[in-house]
C-alpha atoms as a PDB file:
ATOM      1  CA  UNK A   1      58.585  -8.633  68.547  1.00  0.00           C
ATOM      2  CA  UNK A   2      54.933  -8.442  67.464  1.00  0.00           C
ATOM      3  CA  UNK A   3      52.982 -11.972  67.529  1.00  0.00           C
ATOM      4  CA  UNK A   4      52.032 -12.910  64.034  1.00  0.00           C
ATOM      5  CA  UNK A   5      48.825 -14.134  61.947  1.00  0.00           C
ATOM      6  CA  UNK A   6      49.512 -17.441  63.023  1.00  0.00           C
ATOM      7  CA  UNK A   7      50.382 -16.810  66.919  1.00  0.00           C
ATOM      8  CA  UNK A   8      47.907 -14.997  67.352  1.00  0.00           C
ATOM      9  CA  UNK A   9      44.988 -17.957  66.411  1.00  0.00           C
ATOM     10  CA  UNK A  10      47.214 -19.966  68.094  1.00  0.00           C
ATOM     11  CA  UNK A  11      46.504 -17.657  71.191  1.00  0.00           C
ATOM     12  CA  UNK A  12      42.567 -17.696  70.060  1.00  0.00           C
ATOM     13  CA  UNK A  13      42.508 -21.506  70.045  1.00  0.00           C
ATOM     14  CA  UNK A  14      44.330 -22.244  73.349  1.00  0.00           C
ATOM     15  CA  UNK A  15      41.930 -19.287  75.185  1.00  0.00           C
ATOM     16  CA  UNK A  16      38.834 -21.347  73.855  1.00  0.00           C
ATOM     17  CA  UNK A  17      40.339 -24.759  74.496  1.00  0.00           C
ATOM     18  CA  UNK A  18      41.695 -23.602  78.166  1.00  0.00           C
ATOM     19  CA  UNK A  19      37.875 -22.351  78.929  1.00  0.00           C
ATOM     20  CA  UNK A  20      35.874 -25.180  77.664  1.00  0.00           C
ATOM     21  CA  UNK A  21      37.750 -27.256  80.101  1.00  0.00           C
ATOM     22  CA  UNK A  22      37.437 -25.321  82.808  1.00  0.00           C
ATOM     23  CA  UNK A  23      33.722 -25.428  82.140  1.00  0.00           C
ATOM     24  CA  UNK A  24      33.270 -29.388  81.669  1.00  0.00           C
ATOM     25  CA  UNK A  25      34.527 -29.691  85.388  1.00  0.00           C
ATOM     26  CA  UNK A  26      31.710 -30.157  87.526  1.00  0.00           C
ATOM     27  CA  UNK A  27      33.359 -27.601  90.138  1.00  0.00           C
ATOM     28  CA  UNK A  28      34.583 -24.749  87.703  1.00  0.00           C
ATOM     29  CA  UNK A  29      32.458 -22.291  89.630  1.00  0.00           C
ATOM     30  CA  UNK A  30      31.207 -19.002  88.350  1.00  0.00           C
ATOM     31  CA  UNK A  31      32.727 -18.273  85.612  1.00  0.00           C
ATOM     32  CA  UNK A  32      32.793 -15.537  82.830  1.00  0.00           C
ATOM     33  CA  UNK A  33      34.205 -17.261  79.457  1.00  0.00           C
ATOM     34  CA  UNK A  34      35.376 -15.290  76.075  1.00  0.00           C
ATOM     35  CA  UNK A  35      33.981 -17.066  73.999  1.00  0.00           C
ATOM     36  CA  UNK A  36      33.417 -15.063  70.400  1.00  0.00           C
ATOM     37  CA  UNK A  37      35.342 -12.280  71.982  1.00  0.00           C
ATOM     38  CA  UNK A  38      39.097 -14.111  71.702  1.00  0.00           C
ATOM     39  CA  UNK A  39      39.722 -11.663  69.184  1.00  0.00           C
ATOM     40  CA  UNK A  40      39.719  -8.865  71.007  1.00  0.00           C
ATOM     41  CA  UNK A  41      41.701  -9.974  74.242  1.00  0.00           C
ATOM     42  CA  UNK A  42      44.616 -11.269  71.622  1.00  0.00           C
ATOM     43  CA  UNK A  43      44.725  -8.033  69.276  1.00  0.00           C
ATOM     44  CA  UNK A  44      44.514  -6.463  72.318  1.00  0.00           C
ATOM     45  CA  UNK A  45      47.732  -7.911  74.012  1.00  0.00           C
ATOM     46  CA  UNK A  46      49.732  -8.208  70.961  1.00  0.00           C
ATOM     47  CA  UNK A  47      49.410  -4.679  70.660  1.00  0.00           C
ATOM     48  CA  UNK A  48      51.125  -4.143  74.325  1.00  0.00           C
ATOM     49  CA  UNK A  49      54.356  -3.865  75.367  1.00  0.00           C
ATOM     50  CA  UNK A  50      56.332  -6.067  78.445  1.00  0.00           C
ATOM     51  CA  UNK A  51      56.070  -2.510  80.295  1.00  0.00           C
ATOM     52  CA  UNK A  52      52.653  -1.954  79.783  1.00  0.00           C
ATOM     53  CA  UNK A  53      49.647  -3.292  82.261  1.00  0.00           C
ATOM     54  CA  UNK A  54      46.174  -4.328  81.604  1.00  0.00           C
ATOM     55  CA  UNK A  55      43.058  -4.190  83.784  1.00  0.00           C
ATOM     56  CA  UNK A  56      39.912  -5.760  82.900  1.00  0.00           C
ATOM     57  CA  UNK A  57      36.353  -6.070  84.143  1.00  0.00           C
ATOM     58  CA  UNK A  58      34.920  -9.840  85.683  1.00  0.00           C
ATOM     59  CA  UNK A  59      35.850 -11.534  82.588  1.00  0.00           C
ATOM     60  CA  UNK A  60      39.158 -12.228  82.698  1.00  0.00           C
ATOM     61  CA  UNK A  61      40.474 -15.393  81.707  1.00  0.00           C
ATOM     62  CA  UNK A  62      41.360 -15.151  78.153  1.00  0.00           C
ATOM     63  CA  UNK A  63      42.737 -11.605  78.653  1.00  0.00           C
ATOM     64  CA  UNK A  64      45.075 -13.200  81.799  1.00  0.00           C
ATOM     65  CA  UNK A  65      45.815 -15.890  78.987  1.00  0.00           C
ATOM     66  CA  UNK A  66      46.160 -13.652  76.159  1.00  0.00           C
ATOM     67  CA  UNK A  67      49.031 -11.553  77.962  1.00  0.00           C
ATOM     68  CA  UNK A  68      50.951 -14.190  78.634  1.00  0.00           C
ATOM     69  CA  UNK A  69      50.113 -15.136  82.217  1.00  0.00           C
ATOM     70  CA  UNK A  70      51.095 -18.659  83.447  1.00  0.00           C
ATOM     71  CA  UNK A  71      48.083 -20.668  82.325  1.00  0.00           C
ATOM     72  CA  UNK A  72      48.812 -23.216  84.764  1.00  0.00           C
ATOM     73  CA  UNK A  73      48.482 -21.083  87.554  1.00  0.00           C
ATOM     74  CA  UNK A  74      45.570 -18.986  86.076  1.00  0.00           C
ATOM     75  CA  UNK A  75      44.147 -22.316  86.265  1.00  0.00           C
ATOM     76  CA  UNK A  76      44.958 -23.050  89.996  1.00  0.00           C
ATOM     77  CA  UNK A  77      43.668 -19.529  90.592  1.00  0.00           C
ATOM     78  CA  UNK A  78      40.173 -20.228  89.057  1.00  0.00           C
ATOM     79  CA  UNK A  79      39.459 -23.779  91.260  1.00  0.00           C
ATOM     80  CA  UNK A  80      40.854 -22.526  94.319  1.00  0.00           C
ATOM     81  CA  UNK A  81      43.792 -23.743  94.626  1.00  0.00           C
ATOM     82  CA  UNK A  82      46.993 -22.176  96.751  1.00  0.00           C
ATOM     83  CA  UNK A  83      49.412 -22.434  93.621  1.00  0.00           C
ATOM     84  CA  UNK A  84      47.207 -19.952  92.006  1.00  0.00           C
ATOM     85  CA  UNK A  85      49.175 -16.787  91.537  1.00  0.00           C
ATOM     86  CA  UNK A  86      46.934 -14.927  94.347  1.00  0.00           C
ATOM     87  CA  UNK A  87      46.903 -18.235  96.108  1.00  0.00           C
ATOM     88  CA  UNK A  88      43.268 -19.345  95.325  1.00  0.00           C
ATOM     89  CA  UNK A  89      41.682 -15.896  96.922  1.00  0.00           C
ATOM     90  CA  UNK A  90      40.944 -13.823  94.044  1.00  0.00           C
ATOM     91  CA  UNK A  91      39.379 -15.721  91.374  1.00  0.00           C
ATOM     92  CA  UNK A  92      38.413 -14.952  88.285  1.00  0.00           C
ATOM     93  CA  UNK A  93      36.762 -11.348  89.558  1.00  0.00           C
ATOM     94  CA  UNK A  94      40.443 -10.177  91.001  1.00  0.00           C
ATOM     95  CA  UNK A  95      42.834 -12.314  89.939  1.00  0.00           C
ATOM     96  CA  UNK A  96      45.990 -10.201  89.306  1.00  0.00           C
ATOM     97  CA  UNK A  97      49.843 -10.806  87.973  1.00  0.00           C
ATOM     98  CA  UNK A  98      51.715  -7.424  87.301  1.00  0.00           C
ATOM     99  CA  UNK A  99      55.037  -9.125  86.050  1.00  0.00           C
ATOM    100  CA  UNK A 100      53.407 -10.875  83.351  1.00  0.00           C
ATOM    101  CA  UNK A 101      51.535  -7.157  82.538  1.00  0.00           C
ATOM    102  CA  UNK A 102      48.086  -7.701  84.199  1.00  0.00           C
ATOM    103  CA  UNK A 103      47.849  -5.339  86.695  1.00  0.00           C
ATOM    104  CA  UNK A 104      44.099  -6.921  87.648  1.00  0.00           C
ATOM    105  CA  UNK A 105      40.599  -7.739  87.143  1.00  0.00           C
ATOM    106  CA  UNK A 106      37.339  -6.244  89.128  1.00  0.00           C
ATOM    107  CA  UNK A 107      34.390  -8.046  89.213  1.00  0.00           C
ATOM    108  CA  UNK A 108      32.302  -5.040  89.789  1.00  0.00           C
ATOM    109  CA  UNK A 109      31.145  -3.657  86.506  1.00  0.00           C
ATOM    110  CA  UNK A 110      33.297  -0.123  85.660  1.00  0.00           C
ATOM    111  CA  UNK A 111      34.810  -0.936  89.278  1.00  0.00           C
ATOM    112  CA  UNK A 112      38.721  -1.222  86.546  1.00  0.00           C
ATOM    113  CA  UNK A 113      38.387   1.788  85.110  1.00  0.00           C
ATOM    114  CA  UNK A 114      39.397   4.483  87.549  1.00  0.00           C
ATOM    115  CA  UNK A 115      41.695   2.170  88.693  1.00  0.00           C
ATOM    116  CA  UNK A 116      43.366   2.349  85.625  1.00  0.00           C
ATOM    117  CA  UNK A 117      43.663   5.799  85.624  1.00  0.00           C
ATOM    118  CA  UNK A 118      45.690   5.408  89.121  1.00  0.00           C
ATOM    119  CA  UNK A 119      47.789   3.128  87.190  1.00  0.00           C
ATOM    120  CA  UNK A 120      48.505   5.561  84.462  1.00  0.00           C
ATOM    121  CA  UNK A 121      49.432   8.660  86.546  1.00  0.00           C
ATOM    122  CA  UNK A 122      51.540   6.480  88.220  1.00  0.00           C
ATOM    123  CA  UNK A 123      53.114   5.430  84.628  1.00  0.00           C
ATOM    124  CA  UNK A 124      52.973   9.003  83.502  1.00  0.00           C
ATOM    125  CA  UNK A 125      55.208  10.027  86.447  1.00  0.00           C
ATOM    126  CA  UNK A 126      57.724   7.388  86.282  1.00  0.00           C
ATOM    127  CA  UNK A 127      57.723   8.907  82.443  1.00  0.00           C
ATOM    128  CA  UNK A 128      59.222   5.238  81.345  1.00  0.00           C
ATOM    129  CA  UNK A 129      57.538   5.388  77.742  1.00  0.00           C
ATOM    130  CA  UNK A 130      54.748   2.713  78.921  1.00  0.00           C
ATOM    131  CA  UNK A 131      51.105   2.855  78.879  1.00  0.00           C
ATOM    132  CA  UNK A 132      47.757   1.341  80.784  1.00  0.00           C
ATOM    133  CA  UNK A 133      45.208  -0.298  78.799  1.00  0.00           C
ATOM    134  CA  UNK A 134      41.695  -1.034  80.819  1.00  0.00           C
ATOM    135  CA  UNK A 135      39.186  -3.609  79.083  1.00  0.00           C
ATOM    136  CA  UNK A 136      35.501  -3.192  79.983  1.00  0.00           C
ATOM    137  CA  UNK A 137      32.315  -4.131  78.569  1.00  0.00           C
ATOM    138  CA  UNK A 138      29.424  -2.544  76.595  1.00  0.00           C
ATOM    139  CA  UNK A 139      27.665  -2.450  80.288  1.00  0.00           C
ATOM    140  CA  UNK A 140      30.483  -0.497  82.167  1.00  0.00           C
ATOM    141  CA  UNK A 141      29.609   2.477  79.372  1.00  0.00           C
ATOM    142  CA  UNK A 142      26.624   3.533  81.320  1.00  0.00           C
ATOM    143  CA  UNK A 143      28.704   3.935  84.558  1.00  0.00           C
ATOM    144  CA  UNK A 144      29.617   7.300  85.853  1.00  0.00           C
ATOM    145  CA  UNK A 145      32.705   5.862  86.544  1.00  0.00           C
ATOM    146  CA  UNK A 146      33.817   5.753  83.187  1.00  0.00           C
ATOM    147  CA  UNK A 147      32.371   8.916  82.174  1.00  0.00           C
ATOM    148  CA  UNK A 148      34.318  10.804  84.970  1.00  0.00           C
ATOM    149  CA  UNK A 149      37.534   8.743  84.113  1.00  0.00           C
ATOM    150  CA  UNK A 150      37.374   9.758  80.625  1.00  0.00           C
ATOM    151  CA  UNK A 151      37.557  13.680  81.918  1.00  0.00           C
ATOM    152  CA  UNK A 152      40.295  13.380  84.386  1.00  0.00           C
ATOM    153  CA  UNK A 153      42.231  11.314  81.556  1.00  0.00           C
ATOM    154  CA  UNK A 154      41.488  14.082  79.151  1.00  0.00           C
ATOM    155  CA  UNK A 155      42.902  16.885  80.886  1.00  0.00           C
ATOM    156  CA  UNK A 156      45.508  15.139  82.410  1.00  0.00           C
ATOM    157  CA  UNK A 157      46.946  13.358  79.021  1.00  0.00           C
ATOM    158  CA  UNK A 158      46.848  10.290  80.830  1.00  0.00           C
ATOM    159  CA  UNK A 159      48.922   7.471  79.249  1.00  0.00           C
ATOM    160  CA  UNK A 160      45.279   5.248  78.710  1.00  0.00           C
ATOM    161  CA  UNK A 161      43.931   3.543  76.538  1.00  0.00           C
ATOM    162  CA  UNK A 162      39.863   2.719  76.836  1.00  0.00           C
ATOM    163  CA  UNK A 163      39.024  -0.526  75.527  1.00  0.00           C
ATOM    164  CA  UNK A 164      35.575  -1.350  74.924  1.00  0.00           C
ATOM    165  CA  UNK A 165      34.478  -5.038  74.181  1.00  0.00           C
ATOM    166  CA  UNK A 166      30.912  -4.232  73.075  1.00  0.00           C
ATOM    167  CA  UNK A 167      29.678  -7.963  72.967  1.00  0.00           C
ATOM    168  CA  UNK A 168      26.400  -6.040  72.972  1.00  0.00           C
ATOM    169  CA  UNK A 169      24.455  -7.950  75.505  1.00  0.00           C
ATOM    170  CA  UNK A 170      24.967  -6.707  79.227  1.00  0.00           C
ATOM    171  CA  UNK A 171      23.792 -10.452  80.872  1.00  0.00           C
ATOM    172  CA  UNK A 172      20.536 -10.517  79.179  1.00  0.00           C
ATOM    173  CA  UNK A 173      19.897  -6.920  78.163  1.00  0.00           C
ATOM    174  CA  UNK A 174      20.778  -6.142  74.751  1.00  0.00           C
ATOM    175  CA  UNK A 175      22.999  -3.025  73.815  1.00  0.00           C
ATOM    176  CA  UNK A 176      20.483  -0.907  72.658  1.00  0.00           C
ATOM    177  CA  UNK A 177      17.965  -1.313  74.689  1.00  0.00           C
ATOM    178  CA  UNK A 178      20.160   0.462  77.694  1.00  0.00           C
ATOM    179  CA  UNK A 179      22.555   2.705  75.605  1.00  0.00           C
ATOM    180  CA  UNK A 180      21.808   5.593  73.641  1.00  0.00           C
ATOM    181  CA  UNK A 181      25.007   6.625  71.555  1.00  0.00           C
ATOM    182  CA  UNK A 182      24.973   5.082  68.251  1.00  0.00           C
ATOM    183  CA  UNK A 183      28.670   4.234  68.739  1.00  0.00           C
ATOM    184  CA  UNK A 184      30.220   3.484  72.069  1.00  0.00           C
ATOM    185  CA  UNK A 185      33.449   5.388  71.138  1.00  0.00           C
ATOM    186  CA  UNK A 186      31.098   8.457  70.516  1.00  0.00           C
ATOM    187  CA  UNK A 187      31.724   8.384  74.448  1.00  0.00           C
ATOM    188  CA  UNK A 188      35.140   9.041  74.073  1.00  0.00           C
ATOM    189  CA  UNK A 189      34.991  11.749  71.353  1.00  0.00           C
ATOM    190  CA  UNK A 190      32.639  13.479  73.254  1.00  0.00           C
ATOM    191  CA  UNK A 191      35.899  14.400  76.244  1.00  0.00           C
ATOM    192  CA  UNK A 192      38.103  14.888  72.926  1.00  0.00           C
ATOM    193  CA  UNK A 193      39.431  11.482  72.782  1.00  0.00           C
ATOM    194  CA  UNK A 194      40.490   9.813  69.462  1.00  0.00           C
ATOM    195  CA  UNK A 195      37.813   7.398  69.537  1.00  0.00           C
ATOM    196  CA  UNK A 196      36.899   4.710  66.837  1.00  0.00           C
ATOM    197  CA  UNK A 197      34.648   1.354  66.537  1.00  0.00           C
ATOM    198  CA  UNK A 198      36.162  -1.300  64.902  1.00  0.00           C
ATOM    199  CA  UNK A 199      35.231  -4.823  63.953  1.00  0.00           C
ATOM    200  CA  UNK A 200      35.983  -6.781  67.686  1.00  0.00           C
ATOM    201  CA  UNK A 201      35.911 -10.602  65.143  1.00  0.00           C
ATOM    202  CA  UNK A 202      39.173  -9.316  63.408  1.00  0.00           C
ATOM    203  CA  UNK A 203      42.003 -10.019  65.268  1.00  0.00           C
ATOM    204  CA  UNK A 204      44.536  -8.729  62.983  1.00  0.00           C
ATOM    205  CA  UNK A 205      42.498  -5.802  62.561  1.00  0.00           C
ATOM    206  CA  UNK A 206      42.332  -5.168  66.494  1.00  0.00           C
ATOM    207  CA  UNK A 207      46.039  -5.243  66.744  1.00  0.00           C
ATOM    208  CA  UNK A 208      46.677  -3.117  64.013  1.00  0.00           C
ATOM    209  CA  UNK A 209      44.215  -0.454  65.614  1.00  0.00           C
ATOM    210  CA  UNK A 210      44.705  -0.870  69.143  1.00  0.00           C
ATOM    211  CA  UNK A 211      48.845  -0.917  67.757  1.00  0.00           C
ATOM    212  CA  UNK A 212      48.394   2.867  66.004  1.00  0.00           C
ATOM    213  CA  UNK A 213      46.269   4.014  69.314  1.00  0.00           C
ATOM    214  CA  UNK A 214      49.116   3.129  71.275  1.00  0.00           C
ATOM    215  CA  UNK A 215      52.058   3.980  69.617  1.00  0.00           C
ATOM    216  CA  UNK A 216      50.211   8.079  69.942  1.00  0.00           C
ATOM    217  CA  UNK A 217      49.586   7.330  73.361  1.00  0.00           C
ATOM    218  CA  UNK A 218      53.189   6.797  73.979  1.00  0.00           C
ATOM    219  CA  UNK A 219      54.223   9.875  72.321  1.00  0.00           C
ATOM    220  CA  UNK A 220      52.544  11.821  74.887  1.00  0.00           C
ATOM    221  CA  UNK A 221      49.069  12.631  73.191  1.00  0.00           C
ATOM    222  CA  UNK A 222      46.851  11.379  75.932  1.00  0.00           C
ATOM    223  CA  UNK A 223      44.681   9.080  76.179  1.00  0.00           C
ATOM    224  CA  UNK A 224      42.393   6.678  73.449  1.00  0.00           C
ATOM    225  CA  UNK A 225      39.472   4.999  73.285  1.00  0.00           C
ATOM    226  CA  UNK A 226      38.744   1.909  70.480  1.00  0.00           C
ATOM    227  CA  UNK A 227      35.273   0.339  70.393  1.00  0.00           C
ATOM    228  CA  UNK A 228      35.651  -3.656  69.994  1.00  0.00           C
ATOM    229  CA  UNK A 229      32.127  -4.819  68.774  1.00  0.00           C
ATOM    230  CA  UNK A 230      31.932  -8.578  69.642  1.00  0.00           C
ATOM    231  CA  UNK A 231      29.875 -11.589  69.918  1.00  0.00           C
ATOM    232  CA  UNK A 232      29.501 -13.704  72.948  1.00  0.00           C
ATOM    233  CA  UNK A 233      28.729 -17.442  71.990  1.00  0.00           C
ATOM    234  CA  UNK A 234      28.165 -18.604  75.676  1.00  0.00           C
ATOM    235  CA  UNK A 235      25.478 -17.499  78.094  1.00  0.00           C
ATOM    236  CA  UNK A 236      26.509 -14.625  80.089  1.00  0.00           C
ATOM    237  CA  UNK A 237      28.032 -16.989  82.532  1.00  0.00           C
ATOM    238  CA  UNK A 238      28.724 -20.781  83.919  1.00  0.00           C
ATOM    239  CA  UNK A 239      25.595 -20.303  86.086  1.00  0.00           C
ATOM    240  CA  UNK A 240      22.900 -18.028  84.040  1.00  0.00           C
ATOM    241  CA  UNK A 241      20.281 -19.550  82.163  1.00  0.00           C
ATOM    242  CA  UNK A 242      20.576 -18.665  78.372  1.00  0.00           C
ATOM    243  CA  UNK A 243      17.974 -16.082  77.099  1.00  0.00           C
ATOM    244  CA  UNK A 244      18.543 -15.917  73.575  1.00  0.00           C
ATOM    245  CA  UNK A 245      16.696 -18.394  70.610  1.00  0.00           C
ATOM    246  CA  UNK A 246      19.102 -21.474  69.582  1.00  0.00           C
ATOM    247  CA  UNK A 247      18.849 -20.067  65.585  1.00  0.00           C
ATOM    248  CA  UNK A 248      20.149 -16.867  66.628  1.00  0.00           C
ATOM    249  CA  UNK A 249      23.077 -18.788  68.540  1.00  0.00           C
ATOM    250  CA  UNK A 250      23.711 -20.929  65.930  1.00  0.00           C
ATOM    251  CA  UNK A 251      23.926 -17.236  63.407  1.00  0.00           C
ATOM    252  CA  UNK A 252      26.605 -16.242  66.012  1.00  0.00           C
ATOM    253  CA  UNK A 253      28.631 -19.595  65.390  1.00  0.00           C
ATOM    254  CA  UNK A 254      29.284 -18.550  61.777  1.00  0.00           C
ATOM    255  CA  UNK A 255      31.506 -14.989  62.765  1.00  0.00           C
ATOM    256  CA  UNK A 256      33.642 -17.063  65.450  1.00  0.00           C
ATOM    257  CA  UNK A 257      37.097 -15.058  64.851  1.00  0.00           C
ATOM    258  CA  UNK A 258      38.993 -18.515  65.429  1.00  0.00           C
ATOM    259  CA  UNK A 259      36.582 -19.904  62.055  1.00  0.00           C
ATOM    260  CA  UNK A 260      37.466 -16.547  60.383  1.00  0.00           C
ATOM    261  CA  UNK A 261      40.838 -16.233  61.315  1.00  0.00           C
ATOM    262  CA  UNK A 262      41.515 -20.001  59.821  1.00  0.00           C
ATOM    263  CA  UNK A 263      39.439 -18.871  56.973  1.00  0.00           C
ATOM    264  CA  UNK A 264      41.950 -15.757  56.278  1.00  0.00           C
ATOM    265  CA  UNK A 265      45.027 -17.644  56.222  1.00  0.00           C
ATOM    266  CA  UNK A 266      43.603 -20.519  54.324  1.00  0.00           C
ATOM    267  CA  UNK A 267      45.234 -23.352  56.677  1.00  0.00           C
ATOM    268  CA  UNK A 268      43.965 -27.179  55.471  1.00  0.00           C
ATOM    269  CA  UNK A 269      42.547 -29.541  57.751  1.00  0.00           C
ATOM    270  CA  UNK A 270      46.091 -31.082  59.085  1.00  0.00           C
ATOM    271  CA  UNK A 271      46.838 -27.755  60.531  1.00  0.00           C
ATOM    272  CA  UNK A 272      43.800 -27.173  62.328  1.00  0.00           C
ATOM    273  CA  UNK A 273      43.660 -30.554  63.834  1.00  0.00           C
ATOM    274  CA  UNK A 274      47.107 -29.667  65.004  1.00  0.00           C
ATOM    275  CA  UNK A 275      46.067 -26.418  66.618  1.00  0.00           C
ATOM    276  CA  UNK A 276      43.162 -28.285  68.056  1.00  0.00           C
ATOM    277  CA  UNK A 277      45.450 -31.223  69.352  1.00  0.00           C
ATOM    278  CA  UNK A 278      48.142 -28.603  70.919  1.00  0.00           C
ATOM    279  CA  UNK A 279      45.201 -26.200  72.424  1.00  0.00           C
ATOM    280  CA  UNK A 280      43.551 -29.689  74.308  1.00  0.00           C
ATOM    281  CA  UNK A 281      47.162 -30.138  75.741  1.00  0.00           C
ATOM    282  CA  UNK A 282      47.505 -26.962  76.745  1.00  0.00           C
ATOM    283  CA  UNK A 283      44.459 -26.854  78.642  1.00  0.00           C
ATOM    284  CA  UNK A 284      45.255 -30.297  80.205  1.00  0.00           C
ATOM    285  CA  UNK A 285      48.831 -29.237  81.455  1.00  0.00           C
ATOM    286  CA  UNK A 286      46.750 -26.496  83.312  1.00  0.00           C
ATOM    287  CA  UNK A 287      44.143 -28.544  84.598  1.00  0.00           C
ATOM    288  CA  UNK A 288      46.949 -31.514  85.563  1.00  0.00           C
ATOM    289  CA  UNK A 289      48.753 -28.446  87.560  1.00  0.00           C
ATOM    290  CA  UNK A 290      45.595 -27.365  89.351  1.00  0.00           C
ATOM    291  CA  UNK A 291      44.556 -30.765  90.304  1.00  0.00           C
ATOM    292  CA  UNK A 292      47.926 -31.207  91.853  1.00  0.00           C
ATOM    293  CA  UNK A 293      47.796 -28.248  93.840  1.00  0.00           C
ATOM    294  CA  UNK A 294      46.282 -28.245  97.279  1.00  0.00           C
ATOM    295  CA  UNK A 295      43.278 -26.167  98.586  1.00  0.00           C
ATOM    296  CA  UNK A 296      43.814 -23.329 101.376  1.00  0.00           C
ATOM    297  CA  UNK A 297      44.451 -24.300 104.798  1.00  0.00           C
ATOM    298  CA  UNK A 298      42.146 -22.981 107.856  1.00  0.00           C
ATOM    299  CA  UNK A 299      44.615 -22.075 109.211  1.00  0.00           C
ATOM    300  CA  UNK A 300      45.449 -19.373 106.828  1.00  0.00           C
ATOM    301  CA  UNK A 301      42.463 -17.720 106.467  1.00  0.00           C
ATOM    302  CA  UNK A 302      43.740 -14.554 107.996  1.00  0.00           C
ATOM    303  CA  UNK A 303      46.549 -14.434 105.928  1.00  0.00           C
ATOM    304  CA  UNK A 304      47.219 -11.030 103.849  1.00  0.00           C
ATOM    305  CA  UNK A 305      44.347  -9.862 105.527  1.00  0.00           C
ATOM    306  CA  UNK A 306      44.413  -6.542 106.543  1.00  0.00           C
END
């Protein structure tokens, strides 16, 4: 069953809540948030089935969150902690959980995306009816990685879907000052691929899209590829110094798809204090989970090393 209107900014709201947490603690680390691009990691998932798997570039957290990941040990994971689901070795930049649908994240830009195509010849083989979706950013578009992936996908009808979240800044570089399509999905038309650009603030919009591309892909017409343009309200992470003018920030603030999403479904002021109340707990429960978990031993530092 298909989250609705309301689960889904319920989804939103905890993603945001569970971040600015993280970020408050004085030992959060180096971090990649979602802020302004919620939408997109929750249309994204609620488009995807239990069988499918996700892989995303080096910001992770509210696509681990958005498909359905314990947050609690997402949380662990992200301080260090050995009750993270990789134990407190992969971070945010590789942190991983195939049961719950995420096959991984790779902190080196474009590093997901032939991955994914591994991923989905390995799907199309097992011929189960399930698909691989791989989430990268508006700066993985100028790899050859993705640009060679796309071909192979092509002529191999891979079972992929290419999501781009074009938050159109690539850390301090704006999209088009380093990318010369005028759409990013004119990269995936250009290897035959049914490629669109859609609005990456909608999140019911998003799900509906990303929904259609899949339901194709699953009927054996190859692979997809669905532009996501964004915003990113944060700097590009915990640790880079903000390059952009506070007025244009504060333009940004007004096309937050949590505001807009409240905004659609006309919820009063009770209900949105409730969200707010129930996201703050959720992020708490994490936090009170990784606080309680211990750091890595010595001892094991050689462990599941190869």
């Amino acid at each position: 069953m298909k989250p609705n209107s309301f689960t889904m900014l319920r989804a939103m709201t905890r993603i945001r809540a569970f971040e600015t947490a993280l970020a408050a603690r004085p030992d959060h680390g180096f971090q990649l948030l979602s802020s302004g691009e919620e939408a997109v990691a929750v249309g994204l998932s609620s488009a995807l089935n239990a069988g499918d798997q996700l892989l995303t570039g080096g910001r992770s957290i509210g696509p681990v969150i958005a498909r359905g990941a314990d947050p609690r040990r997402v949380m662990a994971e992200l301080l260090g902690k050995t009750d993270g689901m990789n134990g407190g070795r992969a971070g945010r930049g590789h942190l991983s959980d195939p049961g719950s649908g995420f096959f991984g994240a790779h902190a080196v830009v474009g590093g997901n995306i032939s991955i994914a195509a591994g991923v989905a010849l390995a799907k199309q083989l097992d011929d189960d009816g399930s698909i691989v979706a791989v989430l990268f950013g508006d700066g993985a578009c100028g790899s050859g990685a993705l640009h060679e992936t796309l071909n192979m996908a092509a002529i191999w009808k891979l079972p992929l879907l290419f999501v781009c979240n074009n938050n159109q800044w690539s850390v301090s570089t704006a999209r088009q000052d380093a990318l010369a399509p005028r759409r990013l999905s004119d990269i995936g038309a250009t290897f035959g691929l049914p490629a669109c650009t859609i609005d990456g603030l909608d999140v019911e919009g998003v799900a509906a899209t990303i929904g259609e591309a899949a339901d194709k892909i699953r009927q054996g017409h190859g692979p997809a590829f669905v532009e996501c343009t964004s915003i990113r309200l944060r700097s590009h992470s915990t640790t880079a110094r903000e390059t952009r003018k506070r007025q244009e920030l504060a333009e940004l603030l007004t096309h937050c798809p949590i505001r807009r999403q409240i905004a659609r479904l006309g919820l009063d002021e009770d209900t949105v204090e409730m969200l707010d109340r129930e996201a703050a707990e959720f992020a708490a429960e994490a936090l009170a989970f990784a606080e309680a978990s211990p750091y890595p031993s010595a001892a094991g530092v050689l462990t599941d090393v190869g």
